[in-house]
PDB file of N, CA and C in Angstrom:
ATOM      1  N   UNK A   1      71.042 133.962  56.229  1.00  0.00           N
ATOM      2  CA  UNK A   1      71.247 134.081  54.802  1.00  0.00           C
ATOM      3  C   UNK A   1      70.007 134.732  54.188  1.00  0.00           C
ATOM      4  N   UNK A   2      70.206 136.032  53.745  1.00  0.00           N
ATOM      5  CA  UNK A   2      69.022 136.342  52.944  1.00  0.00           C
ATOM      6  C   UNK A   2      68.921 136.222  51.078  1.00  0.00           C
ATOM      7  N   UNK A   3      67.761 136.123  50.629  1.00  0.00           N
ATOM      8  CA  UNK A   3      67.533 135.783  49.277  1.00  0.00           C
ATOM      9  C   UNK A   3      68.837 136.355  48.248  1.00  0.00           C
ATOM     10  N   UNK A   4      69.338 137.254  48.382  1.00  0.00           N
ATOM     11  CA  UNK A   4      70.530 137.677  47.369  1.00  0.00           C
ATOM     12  C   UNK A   4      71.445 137.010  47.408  1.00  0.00           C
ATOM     13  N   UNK A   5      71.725 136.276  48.581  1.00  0.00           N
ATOM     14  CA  UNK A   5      73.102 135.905  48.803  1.00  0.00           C
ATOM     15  C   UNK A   5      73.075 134.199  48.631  1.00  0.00           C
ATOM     16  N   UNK A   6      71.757 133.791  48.036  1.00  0.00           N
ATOM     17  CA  UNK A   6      71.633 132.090  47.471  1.00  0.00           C
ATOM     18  C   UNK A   6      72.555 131.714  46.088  1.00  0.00           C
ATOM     19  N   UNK A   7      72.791 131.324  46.229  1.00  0.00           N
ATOM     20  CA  UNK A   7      74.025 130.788  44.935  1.00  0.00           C
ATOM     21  C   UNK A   7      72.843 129.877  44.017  1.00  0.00           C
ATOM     22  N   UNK A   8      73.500 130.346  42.718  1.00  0.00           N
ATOM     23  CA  UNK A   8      73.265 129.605  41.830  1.00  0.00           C
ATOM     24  C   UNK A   8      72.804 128.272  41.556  1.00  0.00           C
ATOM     25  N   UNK A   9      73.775 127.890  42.261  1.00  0.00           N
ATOM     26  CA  UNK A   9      73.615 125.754  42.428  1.00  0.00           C
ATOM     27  C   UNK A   9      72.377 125.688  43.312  1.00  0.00           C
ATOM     28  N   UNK A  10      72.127 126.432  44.700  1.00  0.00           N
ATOM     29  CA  UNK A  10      71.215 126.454  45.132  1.00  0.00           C
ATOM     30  C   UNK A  10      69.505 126.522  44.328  1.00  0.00           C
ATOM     31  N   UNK A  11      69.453 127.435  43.361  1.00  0.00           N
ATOM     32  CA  UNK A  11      68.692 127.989  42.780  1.00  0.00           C
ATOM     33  C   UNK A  11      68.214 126.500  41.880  1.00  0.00           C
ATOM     34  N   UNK A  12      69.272 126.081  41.512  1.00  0.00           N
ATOM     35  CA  UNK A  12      68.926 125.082  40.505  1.00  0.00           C
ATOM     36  C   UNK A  12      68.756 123.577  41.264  1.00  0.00           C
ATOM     37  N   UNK A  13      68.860 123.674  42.563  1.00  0.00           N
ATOM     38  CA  UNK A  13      68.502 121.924  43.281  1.00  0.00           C
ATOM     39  C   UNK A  13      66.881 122.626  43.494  1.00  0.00           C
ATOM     40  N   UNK A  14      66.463 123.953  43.811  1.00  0.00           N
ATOM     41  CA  UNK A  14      65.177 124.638  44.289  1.00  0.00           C
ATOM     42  C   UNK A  14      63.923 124.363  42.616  1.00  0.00           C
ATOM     43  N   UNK A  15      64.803 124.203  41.562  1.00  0.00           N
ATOM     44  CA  UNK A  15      64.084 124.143  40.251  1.00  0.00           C
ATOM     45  C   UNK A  15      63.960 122.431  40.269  1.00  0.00           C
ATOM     46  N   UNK A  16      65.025 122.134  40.350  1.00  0.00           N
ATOM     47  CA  UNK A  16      64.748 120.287  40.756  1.00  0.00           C
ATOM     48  C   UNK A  16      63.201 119.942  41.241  1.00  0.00           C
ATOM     49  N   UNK A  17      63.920 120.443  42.491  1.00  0.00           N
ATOM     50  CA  UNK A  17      62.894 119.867  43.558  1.00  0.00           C
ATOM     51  C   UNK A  17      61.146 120.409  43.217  1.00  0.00           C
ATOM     52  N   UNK A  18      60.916 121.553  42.627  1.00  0.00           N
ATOM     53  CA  UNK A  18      59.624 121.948  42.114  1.00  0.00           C
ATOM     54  C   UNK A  18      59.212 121.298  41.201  1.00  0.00           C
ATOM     55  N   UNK A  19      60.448 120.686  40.222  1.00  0.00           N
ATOM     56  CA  UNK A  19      59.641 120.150  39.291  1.00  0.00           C
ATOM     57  C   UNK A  19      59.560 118.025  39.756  1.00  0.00           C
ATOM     58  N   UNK A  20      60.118 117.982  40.475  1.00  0.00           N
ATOM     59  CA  UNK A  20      59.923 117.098  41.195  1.00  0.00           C
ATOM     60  C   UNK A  20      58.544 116.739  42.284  1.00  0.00           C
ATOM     61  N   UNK A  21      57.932 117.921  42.565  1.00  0.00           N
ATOM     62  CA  UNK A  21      56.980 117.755  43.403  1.00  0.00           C
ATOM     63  C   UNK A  21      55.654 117.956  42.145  1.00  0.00           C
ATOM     64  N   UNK A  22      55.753 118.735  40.992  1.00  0.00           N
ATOM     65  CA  UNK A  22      54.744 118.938  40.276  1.00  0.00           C
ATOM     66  C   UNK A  22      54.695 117.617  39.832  1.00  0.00           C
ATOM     67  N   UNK A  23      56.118 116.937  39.406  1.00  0.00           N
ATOM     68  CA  UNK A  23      55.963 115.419  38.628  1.00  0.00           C
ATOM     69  C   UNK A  23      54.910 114.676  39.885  1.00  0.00           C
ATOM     70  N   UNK A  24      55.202 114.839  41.051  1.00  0.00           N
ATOM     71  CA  UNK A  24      54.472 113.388  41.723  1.00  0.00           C
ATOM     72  C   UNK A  24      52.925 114.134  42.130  1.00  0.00           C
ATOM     73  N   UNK A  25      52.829 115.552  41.755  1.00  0.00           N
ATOM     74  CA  UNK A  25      51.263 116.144  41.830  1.00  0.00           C
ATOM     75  C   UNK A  25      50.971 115.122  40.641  1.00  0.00           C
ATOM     76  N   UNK A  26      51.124 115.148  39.725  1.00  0.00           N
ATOM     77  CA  UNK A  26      50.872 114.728  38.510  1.00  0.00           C
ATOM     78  C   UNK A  26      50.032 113.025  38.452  1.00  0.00           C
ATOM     79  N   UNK A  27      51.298 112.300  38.834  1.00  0.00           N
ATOM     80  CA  UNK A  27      51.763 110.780  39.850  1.00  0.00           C
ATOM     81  C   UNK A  27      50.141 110.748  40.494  1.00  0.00           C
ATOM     82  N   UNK A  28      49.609 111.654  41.602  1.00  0.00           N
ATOM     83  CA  UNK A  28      49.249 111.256  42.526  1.00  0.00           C
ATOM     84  C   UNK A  28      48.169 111.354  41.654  1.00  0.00           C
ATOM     85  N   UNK A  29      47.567 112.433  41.084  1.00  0.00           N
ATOM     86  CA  UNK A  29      46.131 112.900  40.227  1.00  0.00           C
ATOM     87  C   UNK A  29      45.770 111.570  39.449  1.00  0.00           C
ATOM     88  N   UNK A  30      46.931 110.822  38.658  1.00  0.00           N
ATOM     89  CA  UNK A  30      46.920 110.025  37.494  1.00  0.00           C
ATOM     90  C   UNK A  30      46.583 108.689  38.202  1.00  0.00           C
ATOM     91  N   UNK A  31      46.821 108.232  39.576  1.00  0.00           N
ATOM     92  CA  UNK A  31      46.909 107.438  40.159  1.00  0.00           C
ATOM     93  C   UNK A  31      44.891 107.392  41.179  1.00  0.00           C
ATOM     94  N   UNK A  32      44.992 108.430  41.558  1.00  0.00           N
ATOM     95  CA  UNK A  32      43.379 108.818  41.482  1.00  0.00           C
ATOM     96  C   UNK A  32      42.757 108.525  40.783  1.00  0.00           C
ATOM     97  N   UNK A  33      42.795 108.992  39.579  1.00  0.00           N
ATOM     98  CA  UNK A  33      41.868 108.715  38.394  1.00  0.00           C
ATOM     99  C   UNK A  33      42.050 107.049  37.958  1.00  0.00           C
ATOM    100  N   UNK A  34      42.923 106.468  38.292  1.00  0.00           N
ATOM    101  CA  UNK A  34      42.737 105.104  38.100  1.00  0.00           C
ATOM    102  C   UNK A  34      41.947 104.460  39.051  1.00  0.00           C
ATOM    103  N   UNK A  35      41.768 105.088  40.024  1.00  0.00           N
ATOM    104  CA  UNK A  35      41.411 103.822  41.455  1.00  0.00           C
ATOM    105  C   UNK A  35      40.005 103.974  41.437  1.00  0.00           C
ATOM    106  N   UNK A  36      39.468 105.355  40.600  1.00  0.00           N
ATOM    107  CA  UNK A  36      37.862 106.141  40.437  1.00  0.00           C
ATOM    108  C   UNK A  36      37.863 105.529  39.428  1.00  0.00           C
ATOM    109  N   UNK A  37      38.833 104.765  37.964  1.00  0.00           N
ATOM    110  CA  UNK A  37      38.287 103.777  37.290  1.00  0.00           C
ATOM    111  C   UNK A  37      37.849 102.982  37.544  1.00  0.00           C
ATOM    112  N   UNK A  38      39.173 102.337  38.163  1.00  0.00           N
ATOM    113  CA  UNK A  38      38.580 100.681  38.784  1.00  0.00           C
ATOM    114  C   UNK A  38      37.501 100.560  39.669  1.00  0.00           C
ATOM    115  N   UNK A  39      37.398 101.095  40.460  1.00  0.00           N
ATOM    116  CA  UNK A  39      35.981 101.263  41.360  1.00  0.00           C
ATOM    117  C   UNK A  39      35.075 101.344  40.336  1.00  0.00           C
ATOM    118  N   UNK A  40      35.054 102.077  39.272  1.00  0.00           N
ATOM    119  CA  UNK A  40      33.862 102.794  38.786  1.00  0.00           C
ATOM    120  C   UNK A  40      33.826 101.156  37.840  1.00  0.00           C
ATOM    121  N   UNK A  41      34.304 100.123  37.666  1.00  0.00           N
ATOM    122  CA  UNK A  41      34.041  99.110  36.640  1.00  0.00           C
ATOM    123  C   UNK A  41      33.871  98.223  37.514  1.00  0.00           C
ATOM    124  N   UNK A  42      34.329  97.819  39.293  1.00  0.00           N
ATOM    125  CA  UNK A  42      33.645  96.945  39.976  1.00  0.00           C
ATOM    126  C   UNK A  42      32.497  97.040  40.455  1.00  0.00           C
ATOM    127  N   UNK A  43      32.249  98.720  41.003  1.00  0.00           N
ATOM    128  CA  UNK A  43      31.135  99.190  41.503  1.00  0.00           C
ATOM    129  C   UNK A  43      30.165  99.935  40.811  1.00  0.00           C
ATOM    130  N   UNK A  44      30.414  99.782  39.763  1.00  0.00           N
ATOM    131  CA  UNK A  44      29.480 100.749  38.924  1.00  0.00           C
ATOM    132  C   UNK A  44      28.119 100.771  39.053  1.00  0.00           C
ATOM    133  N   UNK A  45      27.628 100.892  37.697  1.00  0.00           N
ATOM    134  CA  UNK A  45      25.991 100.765  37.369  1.00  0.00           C
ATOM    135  C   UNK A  45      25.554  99.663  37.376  1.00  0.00           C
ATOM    136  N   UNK A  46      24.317  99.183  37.408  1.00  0.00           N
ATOM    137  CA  UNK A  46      23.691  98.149  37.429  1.00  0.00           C
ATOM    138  C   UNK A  46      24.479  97.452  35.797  1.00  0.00           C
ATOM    139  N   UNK A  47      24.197  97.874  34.865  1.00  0.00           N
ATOM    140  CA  UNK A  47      24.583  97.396  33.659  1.00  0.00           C
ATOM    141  C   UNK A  47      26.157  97.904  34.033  1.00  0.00           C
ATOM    142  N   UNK A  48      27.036  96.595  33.689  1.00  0.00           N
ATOM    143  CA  UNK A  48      28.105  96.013  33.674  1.00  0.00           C
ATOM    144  C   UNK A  48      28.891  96.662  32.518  1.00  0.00           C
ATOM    145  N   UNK A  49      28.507  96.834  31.429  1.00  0.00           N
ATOM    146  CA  UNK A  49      29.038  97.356  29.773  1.00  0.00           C
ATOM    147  C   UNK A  49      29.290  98.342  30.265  1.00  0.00           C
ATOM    148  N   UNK A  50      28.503  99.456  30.592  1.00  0.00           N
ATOM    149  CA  UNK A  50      28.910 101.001  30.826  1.00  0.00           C
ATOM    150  C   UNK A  50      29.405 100.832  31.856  1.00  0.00           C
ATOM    151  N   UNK A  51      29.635 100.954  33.241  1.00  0.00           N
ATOM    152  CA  UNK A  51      30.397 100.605  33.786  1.00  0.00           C
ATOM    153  C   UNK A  51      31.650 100.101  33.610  1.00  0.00           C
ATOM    154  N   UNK A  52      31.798  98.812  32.836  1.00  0.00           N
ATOM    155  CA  UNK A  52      33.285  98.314  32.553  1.00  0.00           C
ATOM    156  C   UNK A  52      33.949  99.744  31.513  1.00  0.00           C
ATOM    157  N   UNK A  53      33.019 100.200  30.530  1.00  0.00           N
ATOM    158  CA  UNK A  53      33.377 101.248  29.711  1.00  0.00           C
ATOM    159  C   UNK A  53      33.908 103.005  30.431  1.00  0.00           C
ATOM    160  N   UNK A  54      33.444 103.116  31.146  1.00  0.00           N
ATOM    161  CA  UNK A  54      33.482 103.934  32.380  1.00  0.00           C
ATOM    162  C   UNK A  54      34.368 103.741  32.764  1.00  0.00           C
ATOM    163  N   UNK A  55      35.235 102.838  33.397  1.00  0.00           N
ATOM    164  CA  UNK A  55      36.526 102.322  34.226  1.00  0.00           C
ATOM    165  C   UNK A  55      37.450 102.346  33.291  1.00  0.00           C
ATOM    166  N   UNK A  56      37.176 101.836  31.907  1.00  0.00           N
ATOM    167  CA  UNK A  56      38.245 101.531  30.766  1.00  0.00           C
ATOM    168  C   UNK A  56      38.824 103.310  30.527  1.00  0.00           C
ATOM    169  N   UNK A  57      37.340 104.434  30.367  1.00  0.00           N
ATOM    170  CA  UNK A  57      37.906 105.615  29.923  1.00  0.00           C
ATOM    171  C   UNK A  57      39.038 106.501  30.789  1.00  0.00           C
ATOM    172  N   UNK A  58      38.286 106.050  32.110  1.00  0.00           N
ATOM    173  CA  UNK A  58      39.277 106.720  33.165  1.00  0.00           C
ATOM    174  C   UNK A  58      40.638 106.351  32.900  1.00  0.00           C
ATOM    175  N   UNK A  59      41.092 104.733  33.304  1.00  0.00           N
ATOM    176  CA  UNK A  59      42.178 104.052  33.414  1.00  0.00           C
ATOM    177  C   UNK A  59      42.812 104.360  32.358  1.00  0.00           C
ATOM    178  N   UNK A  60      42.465 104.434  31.364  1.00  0.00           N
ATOM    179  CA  UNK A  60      43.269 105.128  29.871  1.00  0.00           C
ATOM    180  C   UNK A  60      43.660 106.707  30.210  1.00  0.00           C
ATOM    181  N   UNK A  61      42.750 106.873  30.453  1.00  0.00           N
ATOM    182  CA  UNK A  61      43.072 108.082  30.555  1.00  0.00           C
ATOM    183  C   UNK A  61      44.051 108.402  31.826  1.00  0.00           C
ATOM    184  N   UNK A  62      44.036 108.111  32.909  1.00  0.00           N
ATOM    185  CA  UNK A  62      45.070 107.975  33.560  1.00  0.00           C
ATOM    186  C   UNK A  62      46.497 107.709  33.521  1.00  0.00           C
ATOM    187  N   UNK A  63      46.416 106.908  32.224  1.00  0.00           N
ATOM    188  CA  UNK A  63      47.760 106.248  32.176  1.00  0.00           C
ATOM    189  C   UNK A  63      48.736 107.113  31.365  1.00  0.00           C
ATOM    190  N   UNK A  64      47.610 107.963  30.169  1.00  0.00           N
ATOM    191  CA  UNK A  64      47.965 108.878  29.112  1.00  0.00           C
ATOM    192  C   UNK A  64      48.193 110.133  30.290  1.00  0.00           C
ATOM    193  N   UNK A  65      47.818 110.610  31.317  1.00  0.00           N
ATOM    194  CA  UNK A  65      48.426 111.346  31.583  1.00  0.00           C
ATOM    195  C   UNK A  65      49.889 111.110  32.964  1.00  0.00           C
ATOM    196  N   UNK A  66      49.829 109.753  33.275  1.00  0.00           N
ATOM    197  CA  UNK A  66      50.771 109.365  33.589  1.00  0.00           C
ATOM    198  C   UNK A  66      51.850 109.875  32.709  1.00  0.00           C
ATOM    199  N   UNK A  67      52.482 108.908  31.251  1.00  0.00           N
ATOM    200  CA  UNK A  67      53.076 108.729  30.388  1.00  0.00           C
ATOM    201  C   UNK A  67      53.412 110.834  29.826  1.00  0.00           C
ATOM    202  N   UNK A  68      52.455 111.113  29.975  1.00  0.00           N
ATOM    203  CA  UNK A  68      52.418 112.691  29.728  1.00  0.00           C
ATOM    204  C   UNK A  68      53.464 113.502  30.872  1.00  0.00           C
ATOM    205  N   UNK A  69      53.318 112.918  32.428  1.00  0.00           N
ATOM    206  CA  UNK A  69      53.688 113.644  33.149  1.00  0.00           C
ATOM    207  C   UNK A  69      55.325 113.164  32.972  1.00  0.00           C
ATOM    208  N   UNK A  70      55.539 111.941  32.312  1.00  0.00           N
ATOM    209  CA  UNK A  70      57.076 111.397  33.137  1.00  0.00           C
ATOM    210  C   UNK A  70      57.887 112.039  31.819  1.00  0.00           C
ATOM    211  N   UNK A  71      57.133 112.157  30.330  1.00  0.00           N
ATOM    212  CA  UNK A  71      58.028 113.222  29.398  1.00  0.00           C
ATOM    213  C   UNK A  71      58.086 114.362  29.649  1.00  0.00           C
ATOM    214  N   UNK A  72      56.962 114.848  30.233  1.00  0.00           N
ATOM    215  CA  UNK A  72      57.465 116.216  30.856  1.00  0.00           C
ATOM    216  C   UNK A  72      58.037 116.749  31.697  1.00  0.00           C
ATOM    217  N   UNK A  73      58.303 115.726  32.779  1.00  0.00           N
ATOM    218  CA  UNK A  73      59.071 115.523  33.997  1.00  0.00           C
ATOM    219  C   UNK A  73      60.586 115.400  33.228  1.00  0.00           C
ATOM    220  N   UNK A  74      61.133 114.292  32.617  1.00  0.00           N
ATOM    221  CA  UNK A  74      62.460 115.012  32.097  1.00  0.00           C
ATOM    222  C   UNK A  74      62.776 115.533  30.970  1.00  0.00           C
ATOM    223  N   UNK A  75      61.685 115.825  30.170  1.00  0.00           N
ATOM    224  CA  UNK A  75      62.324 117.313  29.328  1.00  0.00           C
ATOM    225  C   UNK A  75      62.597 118.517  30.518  1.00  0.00           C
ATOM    226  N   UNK A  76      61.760 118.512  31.118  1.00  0.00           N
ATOM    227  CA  UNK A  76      62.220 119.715  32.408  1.00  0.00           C
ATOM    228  C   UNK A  76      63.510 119.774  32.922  1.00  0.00           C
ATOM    229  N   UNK A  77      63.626 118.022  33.517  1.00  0.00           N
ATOM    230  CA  UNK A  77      64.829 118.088  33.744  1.00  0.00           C
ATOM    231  C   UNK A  77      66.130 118.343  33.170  1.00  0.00           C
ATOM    232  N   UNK A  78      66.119 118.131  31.823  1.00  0.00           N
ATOM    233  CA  UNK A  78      67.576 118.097  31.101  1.00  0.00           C
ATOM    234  C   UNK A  78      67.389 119.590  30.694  1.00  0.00           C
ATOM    235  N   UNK A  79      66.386 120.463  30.947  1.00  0.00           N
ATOM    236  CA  UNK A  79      66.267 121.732  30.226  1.00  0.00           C
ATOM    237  C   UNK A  79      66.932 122.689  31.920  1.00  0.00           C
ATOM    238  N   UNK A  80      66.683 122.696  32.926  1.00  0.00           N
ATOM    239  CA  UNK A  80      67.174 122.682  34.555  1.00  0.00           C
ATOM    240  C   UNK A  80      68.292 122.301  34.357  1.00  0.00           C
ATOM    241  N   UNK A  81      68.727 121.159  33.827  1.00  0.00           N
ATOM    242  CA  UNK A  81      70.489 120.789  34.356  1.00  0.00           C
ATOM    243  C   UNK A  81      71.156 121.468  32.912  1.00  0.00           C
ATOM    244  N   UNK A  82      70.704 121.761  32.013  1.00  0.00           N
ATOM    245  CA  UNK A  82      71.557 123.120  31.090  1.00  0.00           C
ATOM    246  C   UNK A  82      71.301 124.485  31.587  1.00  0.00           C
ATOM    247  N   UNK A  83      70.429 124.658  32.501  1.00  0.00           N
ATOM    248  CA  UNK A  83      70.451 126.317  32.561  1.00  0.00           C
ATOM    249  C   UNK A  83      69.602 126.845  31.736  1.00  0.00           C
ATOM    250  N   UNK A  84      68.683 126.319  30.821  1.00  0.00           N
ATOM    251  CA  UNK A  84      67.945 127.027  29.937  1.00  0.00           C
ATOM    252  C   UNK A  84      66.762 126.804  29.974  1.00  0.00           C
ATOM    253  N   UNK A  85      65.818 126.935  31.184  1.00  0.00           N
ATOM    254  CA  UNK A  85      64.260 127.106  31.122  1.00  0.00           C
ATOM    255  C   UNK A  85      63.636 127.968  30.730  1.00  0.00           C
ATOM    256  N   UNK A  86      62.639 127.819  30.212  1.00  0.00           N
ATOM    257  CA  UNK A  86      62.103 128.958  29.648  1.00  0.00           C
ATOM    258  C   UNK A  86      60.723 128.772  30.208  1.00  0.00           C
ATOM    259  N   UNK A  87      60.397 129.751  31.560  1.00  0.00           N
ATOM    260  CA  UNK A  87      59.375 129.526  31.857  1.00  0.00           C
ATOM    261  C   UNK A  87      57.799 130.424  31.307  1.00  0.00           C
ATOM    262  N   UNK A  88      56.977 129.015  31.151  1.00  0.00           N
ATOM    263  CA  UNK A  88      56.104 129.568  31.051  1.00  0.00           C
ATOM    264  C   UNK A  88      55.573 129.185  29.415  1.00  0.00           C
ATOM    265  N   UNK A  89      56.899 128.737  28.893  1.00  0.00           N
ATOM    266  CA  UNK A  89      56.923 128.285  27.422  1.00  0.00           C
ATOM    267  C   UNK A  89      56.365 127.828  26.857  1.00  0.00           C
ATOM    268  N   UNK A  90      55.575 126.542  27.473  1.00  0.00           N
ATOM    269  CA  UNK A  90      54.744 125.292  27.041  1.00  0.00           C
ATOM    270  C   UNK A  90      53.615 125.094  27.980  1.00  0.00           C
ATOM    271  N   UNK A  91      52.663 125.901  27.916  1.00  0.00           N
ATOM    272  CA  UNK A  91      50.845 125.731  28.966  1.00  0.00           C
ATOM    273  C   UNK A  91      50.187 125.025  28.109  1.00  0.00           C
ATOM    274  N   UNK A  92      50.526 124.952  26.615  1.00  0.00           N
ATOM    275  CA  UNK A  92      49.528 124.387  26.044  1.00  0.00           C
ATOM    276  C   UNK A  92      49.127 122.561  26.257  1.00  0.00           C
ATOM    277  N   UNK A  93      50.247 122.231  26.759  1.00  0.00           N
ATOM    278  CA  UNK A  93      50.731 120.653  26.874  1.00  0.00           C
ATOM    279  C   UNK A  93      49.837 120.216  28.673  1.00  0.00           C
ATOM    280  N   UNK A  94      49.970 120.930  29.410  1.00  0.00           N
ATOM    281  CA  UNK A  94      49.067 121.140  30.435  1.00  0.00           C
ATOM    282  C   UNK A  94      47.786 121.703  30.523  1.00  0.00           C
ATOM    283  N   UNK A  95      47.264 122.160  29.904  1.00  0.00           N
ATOM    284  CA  UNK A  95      45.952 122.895  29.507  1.00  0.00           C
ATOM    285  C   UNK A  95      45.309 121.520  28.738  1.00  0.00           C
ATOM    286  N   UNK A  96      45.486 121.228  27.949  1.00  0.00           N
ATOM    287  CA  UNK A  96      45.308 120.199  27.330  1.00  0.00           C
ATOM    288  C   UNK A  96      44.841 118.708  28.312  1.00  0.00           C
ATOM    289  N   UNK A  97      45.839 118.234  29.068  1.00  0.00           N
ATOM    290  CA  UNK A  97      45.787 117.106  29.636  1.00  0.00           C
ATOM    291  C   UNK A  97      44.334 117.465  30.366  1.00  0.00           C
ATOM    292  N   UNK A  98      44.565 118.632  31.499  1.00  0.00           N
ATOM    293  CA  UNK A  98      43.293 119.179  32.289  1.00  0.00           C
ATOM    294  C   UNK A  98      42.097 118.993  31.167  1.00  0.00           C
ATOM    295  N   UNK A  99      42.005 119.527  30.236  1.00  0.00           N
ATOM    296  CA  UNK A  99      40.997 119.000  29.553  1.00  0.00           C
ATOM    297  C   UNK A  99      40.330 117.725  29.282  1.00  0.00           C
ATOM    298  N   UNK A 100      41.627 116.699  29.073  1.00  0.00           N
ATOM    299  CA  UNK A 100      41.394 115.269  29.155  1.00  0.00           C
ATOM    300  C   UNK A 100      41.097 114.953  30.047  1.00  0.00           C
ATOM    301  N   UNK A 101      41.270 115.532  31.194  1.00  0.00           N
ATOM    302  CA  UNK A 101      40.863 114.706  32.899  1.00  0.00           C
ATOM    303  C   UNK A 101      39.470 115.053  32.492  1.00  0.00           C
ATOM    304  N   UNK A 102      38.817 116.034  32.179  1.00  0.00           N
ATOM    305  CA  UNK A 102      37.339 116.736  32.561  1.00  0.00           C
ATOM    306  C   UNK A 102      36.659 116.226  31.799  1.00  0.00           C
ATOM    307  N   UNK A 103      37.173 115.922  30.292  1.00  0.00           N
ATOM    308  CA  UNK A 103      36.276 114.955  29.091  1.00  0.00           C
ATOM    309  C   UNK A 103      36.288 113.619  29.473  1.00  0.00           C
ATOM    310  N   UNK A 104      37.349 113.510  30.338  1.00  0.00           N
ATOM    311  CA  UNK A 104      37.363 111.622  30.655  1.00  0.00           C
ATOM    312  C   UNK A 104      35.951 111.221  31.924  1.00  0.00           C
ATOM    313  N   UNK A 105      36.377 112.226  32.970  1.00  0.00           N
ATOM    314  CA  UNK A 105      35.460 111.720  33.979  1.00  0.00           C
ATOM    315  C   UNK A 105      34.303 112.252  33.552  1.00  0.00           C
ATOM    316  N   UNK A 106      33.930 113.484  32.671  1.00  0.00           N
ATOM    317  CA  UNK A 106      32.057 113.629  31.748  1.00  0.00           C
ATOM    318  C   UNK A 106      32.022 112.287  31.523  1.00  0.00           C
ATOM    319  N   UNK A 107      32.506 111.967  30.341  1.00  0.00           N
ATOM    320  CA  UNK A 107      32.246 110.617  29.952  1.00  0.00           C
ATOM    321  C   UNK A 107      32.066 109.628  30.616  1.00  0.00           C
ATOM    322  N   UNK A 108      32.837 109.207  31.490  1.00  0.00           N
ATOM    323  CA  UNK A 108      32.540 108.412  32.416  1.00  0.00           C
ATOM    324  C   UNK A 108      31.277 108.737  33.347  1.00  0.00           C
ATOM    325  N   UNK A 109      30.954 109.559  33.603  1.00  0.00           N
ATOM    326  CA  UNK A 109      29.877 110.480  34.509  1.00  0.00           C
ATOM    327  C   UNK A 109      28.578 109.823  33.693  1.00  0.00           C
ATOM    328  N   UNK A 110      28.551 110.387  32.329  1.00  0.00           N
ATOM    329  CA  UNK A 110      27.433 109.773  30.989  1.00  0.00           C
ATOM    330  C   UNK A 110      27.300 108.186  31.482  1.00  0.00           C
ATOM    331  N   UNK A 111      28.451 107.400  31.177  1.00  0.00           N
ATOM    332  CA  UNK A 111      28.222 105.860  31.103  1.00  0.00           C
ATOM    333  C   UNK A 111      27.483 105.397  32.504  1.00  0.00           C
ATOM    334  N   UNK A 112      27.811 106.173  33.980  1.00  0.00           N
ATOM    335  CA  UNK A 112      27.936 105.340  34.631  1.00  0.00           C
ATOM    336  C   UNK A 112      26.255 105.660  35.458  1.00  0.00           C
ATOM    337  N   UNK A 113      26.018 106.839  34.427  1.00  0.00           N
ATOM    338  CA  UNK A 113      24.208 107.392  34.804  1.00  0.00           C
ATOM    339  C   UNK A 113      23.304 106.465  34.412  1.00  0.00           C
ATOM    340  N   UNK A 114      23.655 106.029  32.545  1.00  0.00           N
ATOM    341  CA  UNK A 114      22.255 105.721  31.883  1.00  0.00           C
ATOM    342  C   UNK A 114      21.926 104.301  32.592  1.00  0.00           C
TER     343      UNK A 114
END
């Protein structure tokens, strides 16, 4: 079977499944950044405050991009099972989060130095 001759339905279990694997990239990153919280508030700095504060920013922040990935995970989906993606539409909603990962673990980086 070569690429011309994939059917439609095919095309659209292939959009599934991508956005299915980006959802659990997402899953796995958000799930990271929690376990580099919690570590970072049992094992932290000598001082306990920054440290616990350190663990708190991550774990929040983890969870916000949890909660981020699973609305974007099925707006995708119900936009895939009508036929009407528009790729490429919305970077700003991902650009964004990446930002939050990089301001979360600075911050945390700050607390867990002084």
């Amino acid at each position: 079977m070569n690429e011309s001759s994939i059917a439609v339905g095919d095309l659209r279990v292939r959009e599934h499944l991508a956005n299915e694997r980006t959802y659990l990239a997402w899953l796995r990153t958000s799930l990271a950044m929690m376990a580099f919280g919690l570590g970072a508030a049992k094992f932290g700095s000598h001082n306990e405050v920054y440290a616990f504060a350190a663990g708190g920013v991550l774990v929040c922040a983890a969870l916000a991009g949890f909660g981020y990935a699973t609305v974007r995970y099925r707006a995708l989906n119900q936009e895939i099972t009508r036929g009407r993606v528009v790729i490429g539409a919305s970077a700003h909603g991902p650009i964004a989060a990446a930002m939050v990962l990089v301001l979360a673990a600075l911050i945390a980086l700050v607390l867990l130095v002084r």
